[in-house]
Structure formats: C-alpha cells, structure tokens
N, C-alpha and C. Protein backbone atom coordinates (compact mmCIF):
# COMPACT_ATOMS: atom_id res chain seq x y z
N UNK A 1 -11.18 5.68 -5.94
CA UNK A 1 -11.45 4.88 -4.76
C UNK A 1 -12.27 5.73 -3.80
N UNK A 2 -13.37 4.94 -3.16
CA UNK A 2 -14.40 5.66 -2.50
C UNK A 2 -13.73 5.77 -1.43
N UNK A 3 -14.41 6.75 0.09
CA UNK A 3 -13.58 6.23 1.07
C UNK A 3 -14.06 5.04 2.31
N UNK A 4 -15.41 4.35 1.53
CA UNK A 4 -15.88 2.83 1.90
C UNK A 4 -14.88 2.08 1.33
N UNK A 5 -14.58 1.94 0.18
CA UNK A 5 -13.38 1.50 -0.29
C UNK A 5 -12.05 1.02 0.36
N UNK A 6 -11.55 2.04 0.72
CA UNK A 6 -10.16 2.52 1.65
C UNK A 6 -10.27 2.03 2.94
N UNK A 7 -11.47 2.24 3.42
CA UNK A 7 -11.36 1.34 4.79
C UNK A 7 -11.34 -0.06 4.36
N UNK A 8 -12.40 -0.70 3.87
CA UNK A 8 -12.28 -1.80 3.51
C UNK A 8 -10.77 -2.79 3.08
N UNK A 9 -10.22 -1.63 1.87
CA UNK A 9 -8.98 -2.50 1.82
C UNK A 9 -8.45 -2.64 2.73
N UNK A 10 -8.32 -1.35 3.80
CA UNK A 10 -7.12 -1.21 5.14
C UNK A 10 -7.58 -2.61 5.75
N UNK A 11 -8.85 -3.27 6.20
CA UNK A 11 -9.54 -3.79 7.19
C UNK A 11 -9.22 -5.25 6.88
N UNK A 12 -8.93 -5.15 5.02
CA UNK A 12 -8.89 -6.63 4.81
C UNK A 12 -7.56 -7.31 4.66
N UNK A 13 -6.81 -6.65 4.66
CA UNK A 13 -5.08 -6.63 4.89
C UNK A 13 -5.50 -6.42 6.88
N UNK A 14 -5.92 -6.44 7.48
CA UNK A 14 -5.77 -6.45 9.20
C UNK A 14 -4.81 -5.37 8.99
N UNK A 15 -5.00 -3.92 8.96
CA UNK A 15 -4.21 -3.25 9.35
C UNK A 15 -4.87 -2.15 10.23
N UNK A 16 -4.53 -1.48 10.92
CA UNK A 16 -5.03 -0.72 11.82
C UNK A 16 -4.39 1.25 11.19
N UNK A 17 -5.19 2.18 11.12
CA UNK A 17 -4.80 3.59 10.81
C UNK A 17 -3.62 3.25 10.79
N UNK A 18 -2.74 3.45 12.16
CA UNK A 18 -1.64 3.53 12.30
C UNK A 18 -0.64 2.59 10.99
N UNK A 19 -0.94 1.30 11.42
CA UNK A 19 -0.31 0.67 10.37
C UNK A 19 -0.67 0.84 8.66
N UNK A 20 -1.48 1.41 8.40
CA UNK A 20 -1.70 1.51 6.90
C UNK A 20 -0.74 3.04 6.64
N UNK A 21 -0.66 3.70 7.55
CA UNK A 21 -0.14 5.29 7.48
C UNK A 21 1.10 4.88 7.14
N UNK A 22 1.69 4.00 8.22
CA UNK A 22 3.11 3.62 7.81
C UNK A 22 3.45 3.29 6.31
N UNK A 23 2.97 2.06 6.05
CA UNK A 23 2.62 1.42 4.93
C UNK A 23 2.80 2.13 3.49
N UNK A 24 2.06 3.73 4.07
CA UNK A 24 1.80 4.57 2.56
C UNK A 24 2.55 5.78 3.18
N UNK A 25 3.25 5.81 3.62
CA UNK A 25 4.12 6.89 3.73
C UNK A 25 2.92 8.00 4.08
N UNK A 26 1.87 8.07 5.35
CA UNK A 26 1.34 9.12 5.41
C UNK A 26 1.11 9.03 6.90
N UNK A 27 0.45 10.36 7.40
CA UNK A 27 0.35 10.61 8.79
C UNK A 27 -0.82 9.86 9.68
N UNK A 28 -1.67 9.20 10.70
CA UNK A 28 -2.35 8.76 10.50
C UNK A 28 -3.73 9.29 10.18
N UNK A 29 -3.54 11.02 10.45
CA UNK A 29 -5.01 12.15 10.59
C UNK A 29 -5.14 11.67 8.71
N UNK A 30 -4.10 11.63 7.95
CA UNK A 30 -4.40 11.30 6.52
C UNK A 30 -5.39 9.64 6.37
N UNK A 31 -4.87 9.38 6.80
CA UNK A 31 -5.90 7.76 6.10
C UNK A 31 -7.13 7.99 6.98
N UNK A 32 -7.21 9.04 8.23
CA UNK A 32 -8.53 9.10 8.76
C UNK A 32 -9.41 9.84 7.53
N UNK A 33 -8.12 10.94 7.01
CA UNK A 33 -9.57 11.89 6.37
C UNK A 33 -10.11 10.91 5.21
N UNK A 34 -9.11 10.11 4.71
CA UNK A 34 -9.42 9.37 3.60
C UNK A 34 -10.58 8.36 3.41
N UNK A 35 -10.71 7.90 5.05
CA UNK A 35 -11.65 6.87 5.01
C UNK A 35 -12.77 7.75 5.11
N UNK A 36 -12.58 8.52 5.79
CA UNK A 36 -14.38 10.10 6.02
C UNK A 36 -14.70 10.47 5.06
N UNK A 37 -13.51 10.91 4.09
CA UNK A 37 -14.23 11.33 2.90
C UNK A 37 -14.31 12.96 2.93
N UNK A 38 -13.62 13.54 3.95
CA UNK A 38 -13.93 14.95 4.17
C UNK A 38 -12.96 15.43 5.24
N UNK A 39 -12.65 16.48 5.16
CA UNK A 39 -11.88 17.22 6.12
C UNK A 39 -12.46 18.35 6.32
N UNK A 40 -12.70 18.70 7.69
CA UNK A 40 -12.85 20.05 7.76
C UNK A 40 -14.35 20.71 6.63
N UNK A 41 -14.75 19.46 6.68
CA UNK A 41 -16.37 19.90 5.68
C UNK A 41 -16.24 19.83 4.37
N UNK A 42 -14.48 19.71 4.01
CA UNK A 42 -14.70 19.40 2.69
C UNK A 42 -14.29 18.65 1.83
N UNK A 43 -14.65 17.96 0.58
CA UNK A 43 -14.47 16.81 -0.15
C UNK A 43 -12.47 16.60 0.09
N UNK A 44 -12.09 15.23 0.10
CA UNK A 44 -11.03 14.55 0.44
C UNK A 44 -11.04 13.81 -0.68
N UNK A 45 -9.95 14.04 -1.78
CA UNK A 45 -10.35 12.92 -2.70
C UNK A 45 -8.32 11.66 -2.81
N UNK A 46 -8.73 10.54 -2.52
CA UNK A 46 -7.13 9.52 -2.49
C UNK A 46 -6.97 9.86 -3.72
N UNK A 47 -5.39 10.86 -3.88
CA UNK A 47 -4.92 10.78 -4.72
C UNK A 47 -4.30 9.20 -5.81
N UNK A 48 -4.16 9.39 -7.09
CA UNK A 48 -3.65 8.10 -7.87
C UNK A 48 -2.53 7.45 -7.13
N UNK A 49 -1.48 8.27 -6.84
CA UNK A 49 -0.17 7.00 -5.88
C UNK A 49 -1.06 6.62 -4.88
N UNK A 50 -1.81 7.09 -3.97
CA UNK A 50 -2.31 6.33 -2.65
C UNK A 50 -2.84 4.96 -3.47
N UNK A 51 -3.61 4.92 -4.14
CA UNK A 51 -4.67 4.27 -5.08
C UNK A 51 -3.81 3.23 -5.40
N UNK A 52 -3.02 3.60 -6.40
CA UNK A 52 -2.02 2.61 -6.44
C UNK A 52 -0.92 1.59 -5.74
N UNK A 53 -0.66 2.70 -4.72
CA UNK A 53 0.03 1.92 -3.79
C UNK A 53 -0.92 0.74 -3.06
N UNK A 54 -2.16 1.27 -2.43
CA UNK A 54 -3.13 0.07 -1.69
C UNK A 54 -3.19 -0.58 -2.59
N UNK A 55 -3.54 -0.25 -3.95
CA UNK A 55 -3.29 -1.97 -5.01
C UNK A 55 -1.76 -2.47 -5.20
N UNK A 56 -1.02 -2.33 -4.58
CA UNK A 56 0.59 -3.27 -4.88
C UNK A 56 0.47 -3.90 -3.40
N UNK A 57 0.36 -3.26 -2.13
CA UNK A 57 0.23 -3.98 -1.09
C UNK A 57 -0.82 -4.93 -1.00
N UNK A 58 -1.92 -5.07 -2.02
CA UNK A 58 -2.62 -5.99 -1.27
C UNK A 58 -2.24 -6.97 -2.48
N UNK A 59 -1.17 -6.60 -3.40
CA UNK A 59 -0.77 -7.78 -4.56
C UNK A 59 0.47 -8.43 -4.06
N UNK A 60 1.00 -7.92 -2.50
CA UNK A 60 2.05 -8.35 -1.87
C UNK A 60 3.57 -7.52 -1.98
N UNK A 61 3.20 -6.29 -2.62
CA UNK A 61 4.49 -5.23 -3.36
C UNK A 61 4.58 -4.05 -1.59
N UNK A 62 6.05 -4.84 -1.41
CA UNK A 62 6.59 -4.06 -0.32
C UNK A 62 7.66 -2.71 -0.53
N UNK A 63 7.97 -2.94 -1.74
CA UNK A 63 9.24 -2.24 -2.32
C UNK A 63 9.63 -2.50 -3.77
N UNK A 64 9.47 -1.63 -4.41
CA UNK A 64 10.23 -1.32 -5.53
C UNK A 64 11.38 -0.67 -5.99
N UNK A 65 12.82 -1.18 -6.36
CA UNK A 65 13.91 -0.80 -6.81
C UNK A 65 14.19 -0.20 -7.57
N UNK A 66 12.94 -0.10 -8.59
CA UNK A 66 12.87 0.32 -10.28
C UNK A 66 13.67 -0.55 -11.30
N UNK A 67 13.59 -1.42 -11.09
CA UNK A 67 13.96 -2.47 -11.85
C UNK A 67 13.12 -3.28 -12.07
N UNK A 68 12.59 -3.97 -13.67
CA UNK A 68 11.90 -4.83 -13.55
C UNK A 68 11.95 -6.20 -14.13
N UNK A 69 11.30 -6.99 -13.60
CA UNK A 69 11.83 -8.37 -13.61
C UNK A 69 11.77 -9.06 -15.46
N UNK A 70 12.55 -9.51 -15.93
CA UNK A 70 12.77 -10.51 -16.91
C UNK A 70 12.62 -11.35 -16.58
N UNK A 71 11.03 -12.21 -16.62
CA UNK A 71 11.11 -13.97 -16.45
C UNK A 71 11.20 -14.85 -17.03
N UNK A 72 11.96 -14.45 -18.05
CA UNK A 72 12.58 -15.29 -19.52
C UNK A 72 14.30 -15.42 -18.79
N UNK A 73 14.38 -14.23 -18.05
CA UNK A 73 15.92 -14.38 -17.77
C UNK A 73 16.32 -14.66 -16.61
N UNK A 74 15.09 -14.63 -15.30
CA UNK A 74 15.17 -14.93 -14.17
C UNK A 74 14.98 -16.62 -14.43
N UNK A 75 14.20 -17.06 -15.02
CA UNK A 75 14.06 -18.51 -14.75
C UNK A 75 12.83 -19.01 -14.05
N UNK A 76 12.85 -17.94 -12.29
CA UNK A 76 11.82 -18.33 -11.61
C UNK A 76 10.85 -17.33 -11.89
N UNK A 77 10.84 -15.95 -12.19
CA UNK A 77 9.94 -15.03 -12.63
C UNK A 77 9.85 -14.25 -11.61
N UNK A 78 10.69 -14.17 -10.45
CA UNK A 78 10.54 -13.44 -9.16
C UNK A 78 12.07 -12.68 -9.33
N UNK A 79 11.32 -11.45 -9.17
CA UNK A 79 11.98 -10.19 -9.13
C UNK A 79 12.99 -9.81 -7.85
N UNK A 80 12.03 -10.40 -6.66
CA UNK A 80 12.92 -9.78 -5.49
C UNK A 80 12.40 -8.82 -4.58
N UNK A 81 11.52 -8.46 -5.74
CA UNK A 81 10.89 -7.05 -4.99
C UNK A 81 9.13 -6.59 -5.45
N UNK A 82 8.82 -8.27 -4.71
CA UNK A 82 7.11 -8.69 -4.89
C UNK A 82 7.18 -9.70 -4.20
N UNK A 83 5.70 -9.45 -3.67
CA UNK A 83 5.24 -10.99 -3.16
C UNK A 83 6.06 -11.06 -1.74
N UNK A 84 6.04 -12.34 -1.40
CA UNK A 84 6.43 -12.44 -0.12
C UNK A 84 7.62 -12.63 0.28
N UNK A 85 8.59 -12.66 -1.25
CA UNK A 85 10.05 -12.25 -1.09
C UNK A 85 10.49 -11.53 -0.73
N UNK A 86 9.84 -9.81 -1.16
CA UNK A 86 10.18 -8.63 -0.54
C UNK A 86 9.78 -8.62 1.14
N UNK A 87 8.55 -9.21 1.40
CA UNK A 87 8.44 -8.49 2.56
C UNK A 87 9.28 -8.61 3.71
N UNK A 88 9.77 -10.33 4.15
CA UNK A 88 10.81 -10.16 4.85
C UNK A 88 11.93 -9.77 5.29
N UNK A 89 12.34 -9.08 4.02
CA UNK A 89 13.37 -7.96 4.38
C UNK A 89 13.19 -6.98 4.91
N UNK A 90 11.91 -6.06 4.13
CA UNK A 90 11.25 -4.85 4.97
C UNK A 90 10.84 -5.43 6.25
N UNK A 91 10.60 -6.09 6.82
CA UNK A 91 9.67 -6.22 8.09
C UNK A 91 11.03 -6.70 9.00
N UNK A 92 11.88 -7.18 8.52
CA UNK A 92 13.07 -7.62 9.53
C UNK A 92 13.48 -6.26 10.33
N UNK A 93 13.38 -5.24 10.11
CA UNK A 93 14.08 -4.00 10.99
C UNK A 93 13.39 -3.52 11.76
N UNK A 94 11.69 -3.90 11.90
CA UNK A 94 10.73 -3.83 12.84
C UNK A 94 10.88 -4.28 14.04
C-alpha cells in the first residue's frame, strides 16, 4: 500500500488521523508518517497487519474473537464479529 493509498482509504471511511490511529491501534505521528511516506528523510513502508487491518475496516471488521463463522451452522452466516453487527458493540463505550 502506497502512502496515496492510506490516505485515501482513511478519507473514504471519513476518518480523521486521530480517528484512524485509534482504529489501528497506532499513535497519530504513525498514520502521519504513513500517509508521507517518510520519516525523518527516510522511506516508511505500512507494514502487512496495518494493510490488512485497513482492508477488514473498510469490509466492516471491528473485532475479531478468533473464531470463525460456520454458515452451514449459523443459518444466517453472521458471525458476530463483522459487518455492522460488530460495530455497535465496539462503539457503545464511546
């Protein structure tokens, strides 16, 4: 992921530094260097979890239990912990 990229996703989810830092478990000087592309003069590269994580949040993944869903055995195919099921729980303590 470039760091045109990274802003972009942050921008298209409406999130602001602050709120994407939260989001990924990082500080906000981190998603700055990420979107620059450089720190201190030198190359900044988003590690694979960052990478991954901005792809589960923008697939609606607030939290993972490590459990994964059976939708042969769930019925509805919803895990609990995707989509817009999860998020209201996380966001209720805000």
């Amino acid at each position: 992921m470039k760091p045109a990229a990274f802003k972009k996703w942050r921008k298209s989810l409406g999130l602001s530094q602050k709120d994407a830092a939260h989001m990924l478990g990082l500080k906000r000087r981190v998603v700055q260097y990420y979107e620059k592309g450089e720190r201190d003069g030198k190359k900044v590269e988003i590690p694979l979890s960052i990478r991954l994580a901005c792809y589960a949040l923008s697939d609606g993944v607030t939290d993972f239990d490590g459990e994964q869903s059976k939708p042969d055995k769930q019925g509805s195919g919803e895990s609990g912990n995707q989509g817009e099921g999860a998020s209201a729980p996380a966001d209720s303590g805000e």
